[in-house]
PDB file of N, CA and C in Angstrom:
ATOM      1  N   UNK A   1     -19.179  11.221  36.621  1.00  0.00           N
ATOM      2  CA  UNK A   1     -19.423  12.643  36.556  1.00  0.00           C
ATOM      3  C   UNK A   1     -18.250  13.388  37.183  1.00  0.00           C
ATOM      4  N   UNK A   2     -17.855  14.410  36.592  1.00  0.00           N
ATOM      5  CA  UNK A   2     -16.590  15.487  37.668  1.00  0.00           C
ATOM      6  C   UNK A   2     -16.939  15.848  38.353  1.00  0.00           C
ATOM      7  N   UNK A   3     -15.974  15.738  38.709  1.00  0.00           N
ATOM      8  CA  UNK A   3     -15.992  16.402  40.613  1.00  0.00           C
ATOM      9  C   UNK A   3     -16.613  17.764  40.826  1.00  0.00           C
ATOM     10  N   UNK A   4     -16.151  18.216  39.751  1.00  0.00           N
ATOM     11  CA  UNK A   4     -16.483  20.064  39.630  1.00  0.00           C
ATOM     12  C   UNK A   4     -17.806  20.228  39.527  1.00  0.00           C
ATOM     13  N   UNK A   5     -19.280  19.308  39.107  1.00  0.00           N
ATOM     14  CA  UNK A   5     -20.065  19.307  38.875  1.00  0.00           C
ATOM     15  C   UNK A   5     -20.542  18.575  40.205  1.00  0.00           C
ATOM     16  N   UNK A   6     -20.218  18.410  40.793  1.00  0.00           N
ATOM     17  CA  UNK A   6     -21.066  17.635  42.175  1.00  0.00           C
ATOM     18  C   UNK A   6     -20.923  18.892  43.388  1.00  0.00           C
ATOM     19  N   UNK A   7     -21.987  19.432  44.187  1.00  0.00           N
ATOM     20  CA  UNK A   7     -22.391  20.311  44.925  1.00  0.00           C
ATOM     21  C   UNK A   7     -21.102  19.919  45.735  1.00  0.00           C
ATOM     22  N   UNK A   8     -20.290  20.958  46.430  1.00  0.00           N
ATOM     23  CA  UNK A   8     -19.217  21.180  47.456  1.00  0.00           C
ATOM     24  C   UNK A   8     -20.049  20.599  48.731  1.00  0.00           C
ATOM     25  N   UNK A   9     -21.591  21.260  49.394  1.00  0.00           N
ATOM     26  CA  UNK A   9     -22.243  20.836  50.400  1.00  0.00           C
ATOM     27  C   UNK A   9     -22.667  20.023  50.758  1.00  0.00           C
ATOM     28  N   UNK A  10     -23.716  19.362  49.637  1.00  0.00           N
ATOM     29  CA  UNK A  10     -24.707  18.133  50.027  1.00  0.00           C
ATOM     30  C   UNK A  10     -24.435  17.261  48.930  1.00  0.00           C
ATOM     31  N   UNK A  11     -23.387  17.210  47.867  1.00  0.00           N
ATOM     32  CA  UNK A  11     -22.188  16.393  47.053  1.00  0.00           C
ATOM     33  C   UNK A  11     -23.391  15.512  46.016  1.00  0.00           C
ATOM     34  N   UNK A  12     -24.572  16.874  45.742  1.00  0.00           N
ATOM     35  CA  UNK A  12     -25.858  16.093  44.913  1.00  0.00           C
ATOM     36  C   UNK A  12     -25.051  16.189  43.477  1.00  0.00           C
ATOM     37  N   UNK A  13     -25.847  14.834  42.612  1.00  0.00           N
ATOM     38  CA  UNK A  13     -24.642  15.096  40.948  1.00  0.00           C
ATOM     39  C   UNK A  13     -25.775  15.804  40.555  1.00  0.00           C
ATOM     40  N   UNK A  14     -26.586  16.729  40.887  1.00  0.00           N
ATOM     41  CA  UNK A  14     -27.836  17.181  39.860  1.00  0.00           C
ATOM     42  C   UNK A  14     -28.005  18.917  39.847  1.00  0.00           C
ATOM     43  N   UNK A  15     -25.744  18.978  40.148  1.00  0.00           N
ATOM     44  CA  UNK A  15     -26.146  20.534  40.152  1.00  0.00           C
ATOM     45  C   UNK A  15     -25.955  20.752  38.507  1.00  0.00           C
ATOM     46  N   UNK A  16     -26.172  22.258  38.363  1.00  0.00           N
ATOM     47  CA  UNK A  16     -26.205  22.908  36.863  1.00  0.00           C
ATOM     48  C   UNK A  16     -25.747  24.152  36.611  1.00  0.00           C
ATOM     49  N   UNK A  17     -24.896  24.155  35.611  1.00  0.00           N
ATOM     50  CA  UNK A  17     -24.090  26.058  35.665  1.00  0.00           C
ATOM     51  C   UNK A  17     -25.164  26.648  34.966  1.00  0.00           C
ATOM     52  N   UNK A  18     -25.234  27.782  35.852  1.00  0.00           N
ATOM     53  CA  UNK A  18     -25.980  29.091  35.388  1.00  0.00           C
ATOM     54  C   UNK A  18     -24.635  30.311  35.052  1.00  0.00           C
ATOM     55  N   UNK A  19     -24.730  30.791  33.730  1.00  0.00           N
ATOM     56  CA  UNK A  19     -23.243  31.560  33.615  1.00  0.00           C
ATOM     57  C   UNK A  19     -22.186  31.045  34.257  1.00  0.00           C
ATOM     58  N   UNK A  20     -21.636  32.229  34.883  1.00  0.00           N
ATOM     59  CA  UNK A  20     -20.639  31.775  35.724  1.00  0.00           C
ATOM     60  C   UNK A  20     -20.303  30.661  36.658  1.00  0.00           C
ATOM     61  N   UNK A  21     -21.940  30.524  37.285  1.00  0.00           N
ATOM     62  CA  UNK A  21     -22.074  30.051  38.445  1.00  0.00           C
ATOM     63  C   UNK A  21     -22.424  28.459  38.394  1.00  0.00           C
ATOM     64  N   UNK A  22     -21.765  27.229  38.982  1.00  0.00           N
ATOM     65  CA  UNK A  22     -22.857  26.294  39.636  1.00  0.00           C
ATOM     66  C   UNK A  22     -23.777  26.168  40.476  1.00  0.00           C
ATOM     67  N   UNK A  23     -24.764  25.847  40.402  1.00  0.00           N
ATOM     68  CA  UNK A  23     -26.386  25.900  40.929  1.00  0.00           C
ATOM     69  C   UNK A  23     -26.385  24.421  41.634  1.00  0.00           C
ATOM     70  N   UNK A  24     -26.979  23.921  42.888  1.00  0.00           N
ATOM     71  CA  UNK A  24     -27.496  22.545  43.153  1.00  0.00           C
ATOM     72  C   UNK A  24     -28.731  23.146  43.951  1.00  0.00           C
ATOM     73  N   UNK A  25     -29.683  22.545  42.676  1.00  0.00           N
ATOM     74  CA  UNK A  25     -31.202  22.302  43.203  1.00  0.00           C
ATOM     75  C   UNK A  25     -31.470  21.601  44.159  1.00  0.00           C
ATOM     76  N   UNK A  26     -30.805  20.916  45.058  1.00  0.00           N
ATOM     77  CA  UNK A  26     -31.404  20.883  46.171  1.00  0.00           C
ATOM     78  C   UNK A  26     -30.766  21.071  47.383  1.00  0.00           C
ATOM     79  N   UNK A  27     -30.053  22.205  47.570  1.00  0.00           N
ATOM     80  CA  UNK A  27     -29.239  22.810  48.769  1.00  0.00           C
ATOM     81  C   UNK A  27     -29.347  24.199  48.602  1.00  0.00           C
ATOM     82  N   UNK A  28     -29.214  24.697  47.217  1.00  0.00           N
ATOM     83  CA  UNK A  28     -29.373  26.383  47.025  1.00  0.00           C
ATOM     84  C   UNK A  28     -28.255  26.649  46.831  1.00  0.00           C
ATOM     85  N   UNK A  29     -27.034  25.979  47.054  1.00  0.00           N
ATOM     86  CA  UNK A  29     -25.591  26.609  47.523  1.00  0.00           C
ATOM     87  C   UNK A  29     -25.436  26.945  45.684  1.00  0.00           C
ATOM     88  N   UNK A  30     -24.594  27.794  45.799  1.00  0.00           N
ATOM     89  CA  UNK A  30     -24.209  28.287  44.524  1.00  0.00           C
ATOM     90  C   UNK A  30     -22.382  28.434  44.707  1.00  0.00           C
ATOM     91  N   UNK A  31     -21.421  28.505  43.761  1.00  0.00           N
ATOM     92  CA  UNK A  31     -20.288  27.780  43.700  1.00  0.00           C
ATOM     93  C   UNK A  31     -19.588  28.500  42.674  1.00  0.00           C
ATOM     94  N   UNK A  32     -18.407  28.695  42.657  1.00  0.00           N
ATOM     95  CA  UNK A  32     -17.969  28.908  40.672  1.00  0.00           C
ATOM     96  C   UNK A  32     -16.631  27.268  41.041  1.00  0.00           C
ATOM     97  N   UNK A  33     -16.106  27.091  39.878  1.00  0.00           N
ATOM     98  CA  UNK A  33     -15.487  26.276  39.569  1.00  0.00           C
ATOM     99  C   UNK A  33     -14.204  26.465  40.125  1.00  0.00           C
ATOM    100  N   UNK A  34     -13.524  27.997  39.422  1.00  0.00           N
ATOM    101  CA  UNK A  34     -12.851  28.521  39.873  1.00  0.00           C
ATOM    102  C   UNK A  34     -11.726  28.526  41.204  1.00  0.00           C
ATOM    103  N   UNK A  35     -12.762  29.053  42.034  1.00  0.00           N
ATOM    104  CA  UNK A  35     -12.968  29.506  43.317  1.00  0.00           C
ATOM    105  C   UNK A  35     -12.642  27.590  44.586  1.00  0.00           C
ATOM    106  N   UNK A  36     -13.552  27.127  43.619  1.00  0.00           N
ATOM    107  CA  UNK A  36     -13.846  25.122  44.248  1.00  0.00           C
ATOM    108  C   UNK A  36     -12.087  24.677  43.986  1.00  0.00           C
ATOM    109  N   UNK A  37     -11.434  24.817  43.237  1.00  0.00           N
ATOM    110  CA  UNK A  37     -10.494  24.527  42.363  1.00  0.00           C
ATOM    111  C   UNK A  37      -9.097  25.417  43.440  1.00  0.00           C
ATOM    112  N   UNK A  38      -9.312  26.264  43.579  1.00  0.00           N
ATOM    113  CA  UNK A  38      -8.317  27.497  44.548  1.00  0.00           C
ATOM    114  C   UNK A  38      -8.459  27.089  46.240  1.00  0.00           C
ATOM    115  N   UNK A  39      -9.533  26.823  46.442  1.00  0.00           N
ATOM    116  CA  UNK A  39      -9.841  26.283  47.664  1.00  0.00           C
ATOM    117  C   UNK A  39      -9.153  25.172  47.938  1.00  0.00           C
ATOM    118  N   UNK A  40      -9.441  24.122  47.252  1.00  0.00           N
ATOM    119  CA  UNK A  40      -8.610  22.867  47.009  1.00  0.00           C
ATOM    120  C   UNK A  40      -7.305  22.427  46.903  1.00  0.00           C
ATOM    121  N   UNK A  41      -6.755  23.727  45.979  1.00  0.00           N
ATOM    122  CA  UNK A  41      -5.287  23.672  45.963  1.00  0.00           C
ATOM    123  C   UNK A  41      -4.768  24.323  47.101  1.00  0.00           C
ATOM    124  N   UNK A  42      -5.686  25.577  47.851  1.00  0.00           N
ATOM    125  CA  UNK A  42      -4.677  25.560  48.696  1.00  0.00           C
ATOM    126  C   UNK A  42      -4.245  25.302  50.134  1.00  0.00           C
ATOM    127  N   UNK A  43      -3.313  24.615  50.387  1.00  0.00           N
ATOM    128  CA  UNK A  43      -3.403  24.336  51.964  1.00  0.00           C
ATOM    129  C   UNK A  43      -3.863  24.784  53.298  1.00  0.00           C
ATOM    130  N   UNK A  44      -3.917  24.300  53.906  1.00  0.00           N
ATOM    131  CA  UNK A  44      -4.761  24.942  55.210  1.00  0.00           C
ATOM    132  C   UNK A  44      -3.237  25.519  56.110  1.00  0.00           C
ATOM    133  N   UNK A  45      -2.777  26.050  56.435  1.00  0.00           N
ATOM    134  CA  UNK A  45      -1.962  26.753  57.134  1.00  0.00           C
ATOM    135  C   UNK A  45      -1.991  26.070  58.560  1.00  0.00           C
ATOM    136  N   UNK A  46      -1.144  25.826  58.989  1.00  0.00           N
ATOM    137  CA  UNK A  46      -0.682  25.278  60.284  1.00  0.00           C
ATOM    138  C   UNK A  46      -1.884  24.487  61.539  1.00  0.00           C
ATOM    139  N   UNK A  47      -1.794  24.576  62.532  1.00  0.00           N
ATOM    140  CA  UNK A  47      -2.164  24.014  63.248  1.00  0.00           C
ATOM    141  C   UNK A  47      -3.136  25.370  63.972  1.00  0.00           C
ATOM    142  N   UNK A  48      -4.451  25.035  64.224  1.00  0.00           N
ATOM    143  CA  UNK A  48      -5.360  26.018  64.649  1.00  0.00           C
ATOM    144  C   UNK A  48      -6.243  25.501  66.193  1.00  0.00           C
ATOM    145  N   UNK A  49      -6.406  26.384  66.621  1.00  0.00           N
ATOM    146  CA  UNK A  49      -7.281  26.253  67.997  1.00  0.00           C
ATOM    147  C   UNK A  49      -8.624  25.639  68.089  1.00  0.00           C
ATOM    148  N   UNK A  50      -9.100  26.067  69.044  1.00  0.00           N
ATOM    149  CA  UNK A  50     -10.674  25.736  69.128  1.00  0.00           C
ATOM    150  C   UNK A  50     -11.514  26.968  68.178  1.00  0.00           C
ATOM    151  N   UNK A  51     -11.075  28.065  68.304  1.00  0.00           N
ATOM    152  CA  UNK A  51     -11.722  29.086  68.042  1.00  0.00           C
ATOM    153  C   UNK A  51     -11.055  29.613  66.462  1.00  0.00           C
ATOM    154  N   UNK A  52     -10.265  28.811  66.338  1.00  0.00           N
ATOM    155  CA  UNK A  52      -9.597  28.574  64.531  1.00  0.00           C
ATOM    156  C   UNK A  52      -8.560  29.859  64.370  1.00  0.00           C
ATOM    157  N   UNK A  53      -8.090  29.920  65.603  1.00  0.00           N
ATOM    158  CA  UNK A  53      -6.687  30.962  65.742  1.00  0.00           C
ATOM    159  C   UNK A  53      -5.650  29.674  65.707  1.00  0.00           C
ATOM    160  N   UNK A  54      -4.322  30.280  64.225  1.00  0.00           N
ATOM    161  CA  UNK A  54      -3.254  29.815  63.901  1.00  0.00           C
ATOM    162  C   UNK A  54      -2.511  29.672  64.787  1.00  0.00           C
ATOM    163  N   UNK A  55      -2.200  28.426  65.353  1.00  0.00           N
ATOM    164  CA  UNK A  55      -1.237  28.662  66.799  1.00  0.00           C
ATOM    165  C   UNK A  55       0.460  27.956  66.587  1.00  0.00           C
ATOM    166  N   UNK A  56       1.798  28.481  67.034  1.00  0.00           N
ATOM    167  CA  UNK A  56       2.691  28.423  66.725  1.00  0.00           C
ATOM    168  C   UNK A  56       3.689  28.061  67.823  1.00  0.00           C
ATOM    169  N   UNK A  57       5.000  27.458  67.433  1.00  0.00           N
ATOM    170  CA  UNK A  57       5.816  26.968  68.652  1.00  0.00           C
ATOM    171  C   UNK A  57       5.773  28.528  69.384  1.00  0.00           C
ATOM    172  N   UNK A  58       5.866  27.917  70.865  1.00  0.00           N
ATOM    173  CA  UNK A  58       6.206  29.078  71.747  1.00  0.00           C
ATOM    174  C   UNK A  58       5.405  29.540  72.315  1.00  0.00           C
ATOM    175  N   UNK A  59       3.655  29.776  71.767  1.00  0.00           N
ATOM    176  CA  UNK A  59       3.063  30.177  72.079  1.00  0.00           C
ATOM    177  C   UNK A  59       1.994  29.751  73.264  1.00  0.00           C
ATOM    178  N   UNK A  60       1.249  30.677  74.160  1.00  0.00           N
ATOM    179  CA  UNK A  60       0.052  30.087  75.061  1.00  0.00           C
ATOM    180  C   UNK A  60      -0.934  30.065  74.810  1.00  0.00           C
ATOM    181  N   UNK A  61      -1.337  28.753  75.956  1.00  0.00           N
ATOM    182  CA  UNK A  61      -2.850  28.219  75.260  1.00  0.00           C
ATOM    183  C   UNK A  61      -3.668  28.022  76.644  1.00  0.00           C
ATOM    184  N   UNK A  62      -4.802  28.256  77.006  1.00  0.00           N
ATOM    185  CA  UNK A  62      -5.618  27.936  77.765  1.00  0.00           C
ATOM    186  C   UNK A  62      -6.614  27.115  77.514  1.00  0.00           C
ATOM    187  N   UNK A  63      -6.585  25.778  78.325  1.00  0.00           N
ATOM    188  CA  UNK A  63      -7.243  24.707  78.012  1.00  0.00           C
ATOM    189  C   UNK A  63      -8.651  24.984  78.245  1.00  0.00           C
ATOM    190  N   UNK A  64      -9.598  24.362  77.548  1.00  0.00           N
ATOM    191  CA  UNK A  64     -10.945  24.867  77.633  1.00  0.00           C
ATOM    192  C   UNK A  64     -12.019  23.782  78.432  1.00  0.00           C
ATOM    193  N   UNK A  65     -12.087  22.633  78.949  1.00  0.00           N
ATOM    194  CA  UNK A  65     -12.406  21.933  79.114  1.00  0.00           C
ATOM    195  C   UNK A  65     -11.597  20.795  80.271  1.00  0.00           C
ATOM    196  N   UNK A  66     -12.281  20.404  81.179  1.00  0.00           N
ATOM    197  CA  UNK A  66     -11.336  19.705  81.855  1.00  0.00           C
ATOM    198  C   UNK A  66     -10.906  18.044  81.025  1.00  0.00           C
ATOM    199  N   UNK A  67      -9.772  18.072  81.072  1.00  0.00           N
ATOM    200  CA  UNK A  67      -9.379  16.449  80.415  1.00  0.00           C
ATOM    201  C   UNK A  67      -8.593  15.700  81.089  1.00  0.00           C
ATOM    202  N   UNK A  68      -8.963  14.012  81.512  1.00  0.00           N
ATOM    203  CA  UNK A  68      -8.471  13.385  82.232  1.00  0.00           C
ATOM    204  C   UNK A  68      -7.035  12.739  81.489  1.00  0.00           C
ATOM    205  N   UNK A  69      -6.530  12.384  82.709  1.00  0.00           N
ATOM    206  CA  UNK A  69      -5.244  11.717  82.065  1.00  0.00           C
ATOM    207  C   UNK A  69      -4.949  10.621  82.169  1.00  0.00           C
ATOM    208  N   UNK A  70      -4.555  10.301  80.764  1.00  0.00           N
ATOM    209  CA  UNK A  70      -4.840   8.827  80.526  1.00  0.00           C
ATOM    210  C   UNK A  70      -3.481   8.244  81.253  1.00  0.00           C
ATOM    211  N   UNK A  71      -3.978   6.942  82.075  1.00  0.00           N
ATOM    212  CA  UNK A  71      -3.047   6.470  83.242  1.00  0.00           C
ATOM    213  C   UNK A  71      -3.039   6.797  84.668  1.00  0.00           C
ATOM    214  N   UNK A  72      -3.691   8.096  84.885  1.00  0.00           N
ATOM    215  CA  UNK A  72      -3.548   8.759  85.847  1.00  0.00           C
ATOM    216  C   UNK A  72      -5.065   8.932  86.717  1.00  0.00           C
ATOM    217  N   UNK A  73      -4.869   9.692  87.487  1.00  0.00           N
ATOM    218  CA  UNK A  73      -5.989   9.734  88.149  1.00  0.00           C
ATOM    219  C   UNK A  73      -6.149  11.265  88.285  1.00  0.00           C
ATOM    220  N   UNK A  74      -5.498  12.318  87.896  1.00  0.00           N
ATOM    221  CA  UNK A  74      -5.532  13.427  87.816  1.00  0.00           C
ATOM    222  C   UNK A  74      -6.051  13.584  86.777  1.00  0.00           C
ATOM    223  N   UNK A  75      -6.729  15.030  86.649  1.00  0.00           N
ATOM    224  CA  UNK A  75      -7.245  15.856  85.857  1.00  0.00           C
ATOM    225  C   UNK A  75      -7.081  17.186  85.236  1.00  0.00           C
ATOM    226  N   UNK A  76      -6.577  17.666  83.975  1.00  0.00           N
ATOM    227  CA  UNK A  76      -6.198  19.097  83.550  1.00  0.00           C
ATOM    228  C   UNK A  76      -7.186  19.810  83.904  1.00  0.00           C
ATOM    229  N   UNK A  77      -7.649  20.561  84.675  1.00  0.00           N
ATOM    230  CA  UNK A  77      -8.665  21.620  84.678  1.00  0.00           C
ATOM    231  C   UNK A  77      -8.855  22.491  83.521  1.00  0.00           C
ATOM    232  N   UNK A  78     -10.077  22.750  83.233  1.00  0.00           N
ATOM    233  CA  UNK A  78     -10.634  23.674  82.026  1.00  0.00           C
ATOM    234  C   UNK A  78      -9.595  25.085  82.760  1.00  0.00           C
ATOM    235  N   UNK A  79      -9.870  26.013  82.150  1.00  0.00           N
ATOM    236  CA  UNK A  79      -9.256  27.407  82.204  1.00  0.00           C
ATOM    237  C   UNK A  79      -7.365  27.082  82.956  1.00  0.00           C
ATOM    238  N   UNK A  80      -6.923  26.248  82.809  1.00  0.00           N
ATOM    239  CA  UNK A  80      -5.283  25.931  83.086  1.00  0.00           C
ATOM    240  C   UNK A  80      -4.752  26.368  82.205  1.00  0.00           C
ATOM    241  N   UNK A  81      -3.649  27.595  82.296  1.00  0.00           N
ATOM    242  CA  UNK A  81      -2.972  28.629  81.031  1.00  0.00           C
ATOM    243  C   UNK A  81      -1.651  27.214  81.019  1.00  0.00           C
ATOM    244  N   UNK A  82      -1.661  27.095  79.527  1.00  0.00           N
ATOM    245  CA  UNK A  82       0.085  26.209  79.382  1.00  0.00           C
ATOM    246  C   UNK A  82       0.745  27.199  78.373  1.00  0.00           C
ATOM    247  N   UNK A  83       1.766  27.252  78.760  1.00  0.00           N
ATOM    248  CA  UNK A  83       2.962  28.040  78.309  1.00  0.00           C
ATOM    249  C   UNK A  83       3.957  27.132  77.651  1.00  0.00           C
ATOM    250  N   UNK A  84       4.651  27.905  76.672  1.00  0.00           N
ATOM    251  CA  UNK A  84       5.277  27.292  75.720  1.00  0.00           C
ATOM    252  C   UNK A  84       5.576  25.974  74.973  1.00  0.00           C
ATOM    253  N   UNK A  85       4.148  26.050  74.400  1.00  0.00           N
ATOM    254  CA  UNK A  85       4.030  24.827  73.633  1.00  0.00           C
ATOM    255  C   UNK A  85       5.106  24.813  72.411  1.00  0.00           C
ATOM    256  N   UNK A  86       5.349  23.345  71.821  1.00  0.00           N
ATOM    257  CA  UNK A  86       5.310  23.050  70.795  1.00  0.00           C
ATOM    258  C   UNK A  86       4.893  22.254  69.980  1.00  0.00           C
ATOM    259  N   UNK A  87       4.876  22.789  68.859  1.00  0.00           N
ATOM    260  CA  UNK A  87       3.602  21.860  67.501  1.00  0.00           C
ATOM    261  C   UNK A  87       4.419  20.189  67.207  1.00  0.00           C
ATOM    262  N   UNK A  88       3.640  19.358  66.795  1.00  0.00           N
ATOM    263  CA  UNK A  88       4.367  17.983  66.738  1.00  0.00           C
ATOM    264  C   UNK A  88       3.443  17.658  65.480  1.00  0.00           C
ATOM    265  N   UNK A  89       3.935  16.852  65.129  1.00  0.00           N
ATOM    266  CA  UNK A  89       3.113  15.918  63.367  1.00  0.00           C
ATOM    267  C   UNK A  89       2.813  14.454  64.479  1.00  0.00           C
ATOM    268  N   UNK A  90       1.473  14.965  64.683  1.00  0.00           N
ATOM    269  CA  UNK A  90       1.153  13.064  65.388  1.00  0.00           C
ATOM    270  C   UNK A  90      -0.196  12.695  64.707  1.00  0.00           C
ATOM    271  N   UNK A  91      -0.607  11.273  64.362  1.00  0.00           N
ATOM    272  CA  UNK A  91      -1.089  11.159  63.549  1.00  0.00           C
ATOM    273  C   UNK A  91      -2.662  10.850  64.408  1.00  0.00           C
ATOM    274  N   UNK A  92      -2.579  10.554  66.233  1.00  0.00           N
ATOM    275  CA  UNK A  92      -3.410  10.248  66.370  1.00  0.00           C
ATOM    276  C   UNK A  92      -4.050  11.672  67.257  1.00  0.00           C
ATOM    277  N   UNK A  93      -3.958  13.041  66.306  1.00  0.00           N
ATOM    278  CA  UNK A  93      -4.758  13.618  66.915  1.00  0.00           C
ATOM    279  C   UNK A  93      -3.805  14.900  67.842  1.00  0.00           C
ATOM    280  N   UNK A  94      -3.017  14.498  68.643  1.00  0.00           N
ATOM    281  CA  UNK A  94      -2.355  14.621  69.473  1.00  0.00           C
ATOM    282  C   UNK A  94      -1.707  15.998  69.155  1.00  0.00           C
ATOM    283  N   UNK A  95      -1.330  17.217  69.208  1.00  0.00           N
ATOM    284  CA  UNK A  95      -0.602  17.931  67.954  1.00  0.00           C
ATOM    285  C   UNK A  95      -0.148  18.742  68.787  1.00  0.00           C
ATOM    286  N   UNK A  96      -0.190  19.080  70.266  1.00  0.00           N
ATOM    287  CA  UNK A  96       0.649  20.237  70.883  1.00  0.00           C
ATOM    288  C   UNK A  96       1.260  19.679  71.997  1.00  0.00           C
ATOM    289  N   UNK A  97       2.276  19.552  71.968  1.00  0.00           N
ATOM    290  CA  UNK A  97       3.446  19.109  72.955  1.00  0.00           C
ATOM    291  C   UNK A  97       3.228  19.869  74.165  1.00  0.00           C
ATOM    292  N   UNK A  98       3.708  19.608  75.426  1.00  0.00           N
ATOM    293  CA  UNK A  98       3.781  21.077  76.523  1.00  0.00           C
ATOM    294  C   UNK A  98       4.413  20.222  78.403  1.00  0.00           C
ATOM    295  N   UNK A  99       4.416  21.090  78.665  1.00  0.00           N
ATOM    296  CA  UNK A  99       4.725  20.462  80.367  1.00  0.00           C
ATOM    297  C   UNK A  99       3.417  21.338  81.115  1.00  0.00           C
ATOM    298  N   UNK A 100       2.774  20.791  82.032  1.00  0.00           N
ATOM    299  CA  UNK A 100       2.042  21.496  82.767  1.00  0.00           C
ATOM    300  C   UNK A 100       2.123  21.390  84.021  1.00  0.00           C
ATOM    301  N   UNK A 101       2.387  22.388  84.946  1.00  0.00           N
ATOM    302  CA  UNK A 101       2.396  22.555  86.289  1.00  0.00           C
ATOM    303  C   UNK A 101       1.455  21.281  86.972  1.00  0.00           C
ATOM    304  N   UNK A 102       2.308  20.613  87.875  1.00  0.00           N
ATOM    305  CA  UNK A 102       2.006  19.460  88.532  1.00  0.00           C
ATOM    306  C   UNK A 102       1.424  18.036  88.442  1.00  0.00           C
ATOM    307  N   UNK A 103       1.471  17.858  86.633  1.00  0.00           N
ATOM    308  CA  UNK A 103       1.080  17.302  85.969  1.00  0.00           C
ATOM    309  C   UNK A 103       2.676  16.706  85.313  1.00  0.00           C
ATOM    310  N   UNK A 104       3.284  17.184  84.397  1.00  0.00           N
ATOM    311  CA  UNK A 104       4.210  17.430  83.830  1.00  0.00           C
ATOM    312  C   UNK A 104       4.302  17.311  82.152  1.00  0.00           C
ATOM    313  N   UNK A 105       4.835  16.377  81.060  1.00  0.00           N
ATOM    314  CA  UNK A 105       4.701  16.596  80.397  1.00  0.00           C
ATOM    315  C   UNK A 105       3.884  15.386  79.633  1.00  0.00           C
ATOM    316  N   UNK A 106       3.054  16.514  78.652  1.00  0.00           N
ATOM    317  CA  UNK A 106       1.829  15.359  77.925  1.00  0.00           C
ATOM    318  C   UNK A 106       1.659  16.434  76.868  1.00  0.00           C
ATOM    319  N   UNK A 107       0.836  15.256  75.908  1.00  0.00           N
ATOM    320  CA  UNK A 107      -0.003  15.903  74.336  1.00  0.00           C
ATOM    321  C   UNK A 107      -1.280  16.134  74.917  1.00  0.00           C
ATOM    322  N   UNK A 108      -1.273  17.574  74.129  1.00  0.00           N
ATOM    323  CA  UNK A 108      -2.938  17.630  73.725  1.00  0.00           C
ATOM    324  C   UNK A 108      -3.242  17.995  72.708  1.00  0.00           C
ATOM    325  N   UNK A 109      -4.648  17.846  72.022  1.00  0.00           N
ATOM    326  CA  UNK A 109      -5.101  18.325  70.794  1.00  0.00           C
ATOM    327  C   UNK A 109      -5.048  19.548  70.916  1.00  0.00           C
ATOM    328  N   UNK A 110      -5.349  20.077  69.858  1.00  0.00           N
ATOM    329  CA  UNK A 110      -5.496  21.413  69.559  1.00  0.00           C
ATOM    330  C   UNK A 110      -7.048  21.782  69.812  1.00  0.00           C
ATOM    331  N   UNK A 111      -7.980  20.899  69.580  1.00  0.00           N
ATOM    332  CA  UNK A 111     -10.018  21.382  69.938  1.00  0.00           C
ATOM    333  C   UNK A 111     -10.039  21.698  71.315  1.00  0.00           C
ATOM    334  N   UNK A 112      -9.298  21.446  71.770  1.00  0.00           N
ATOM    335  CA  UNK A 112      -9.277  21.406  73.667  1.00  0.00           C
ATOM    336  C   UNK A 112      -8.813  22.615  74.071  1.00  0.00           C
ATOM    337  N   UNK A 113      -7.976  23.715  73.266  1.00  0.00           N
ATOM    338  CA  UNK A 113      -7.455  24.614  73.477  1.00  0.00           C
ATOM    339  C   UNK A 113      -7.797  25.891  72.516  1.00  0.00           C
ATOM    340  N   UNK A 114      -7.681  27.287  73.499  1.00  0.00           N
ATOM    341  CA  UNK A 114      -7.870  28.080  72.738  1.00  0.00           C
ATOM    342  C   UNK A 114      -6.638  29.454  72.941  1.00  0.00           C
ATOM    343  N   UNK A 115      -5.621  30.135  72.230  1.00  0.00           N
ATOM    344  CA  UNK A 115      -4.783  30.886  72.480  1.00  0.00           C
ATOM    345  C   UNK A 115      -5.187  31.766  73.744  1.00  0.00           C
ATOM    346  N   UNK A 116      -3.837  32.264  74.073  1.00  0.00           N
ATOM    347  CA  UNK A 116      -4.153  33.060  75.123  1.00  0.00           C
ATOM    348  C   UNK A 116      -3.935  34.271  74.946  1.00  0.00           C
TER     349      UNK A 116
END
């Protein structure tokens, strides 16, 4: 069955076009093809926060959560402002470069952080 015909939400094959629209009887969600198709093609734009703000080299981030450090026996405190990050391509997660006051320099994700 195509892809275009399987619900975006609950991925049931027993949705059905009404006009314009795809229908899946058992989620409610309604869909156009269109729209599924534009979504798909287009990329998600850079690297985003906790709170799904686009975040960019240079910019500050206040950590939201305290996170331990691996090796260490210290701890980043939740609300710790880091200043001038930069973005990295790491595959395990890892995606904002930075130095932090008395700590020094380490990765963190991006869910852990929210702009400042």
């Amino acid at each position: 069955m195509d892809d275009a015909m399987k619900c975006p939400a609950c991925h049931s094959e027993h949705a059905y076009q009404d006009r314009g629209l795809w229908v899946c009887p058992e989620c409610a969600h309604e869909w156009s093809a269109e729209a599924a198709a534009a979504a798909e093609a287009a990329p998600e734009p850079g690297v985003r926060d906790s709170n799904g703000n686009v975040l960019a080299d240079g910019d500050s981030v206040i950590v939201i959560k305290d996170l331990k450090v691996k090796g260490s026996s210290s701890v980043v405190k939740g609300g710790t402002k880091v200043r001038n990050i930069r973005l990295t391509d790491a595959s395990d997660g890892h995606n904002i470069a930075c130095k932090i006051d008395g700590i020094g320099a380490m990765n963190l994700k991006s869910e852990f952080v929210k702009k400042a």
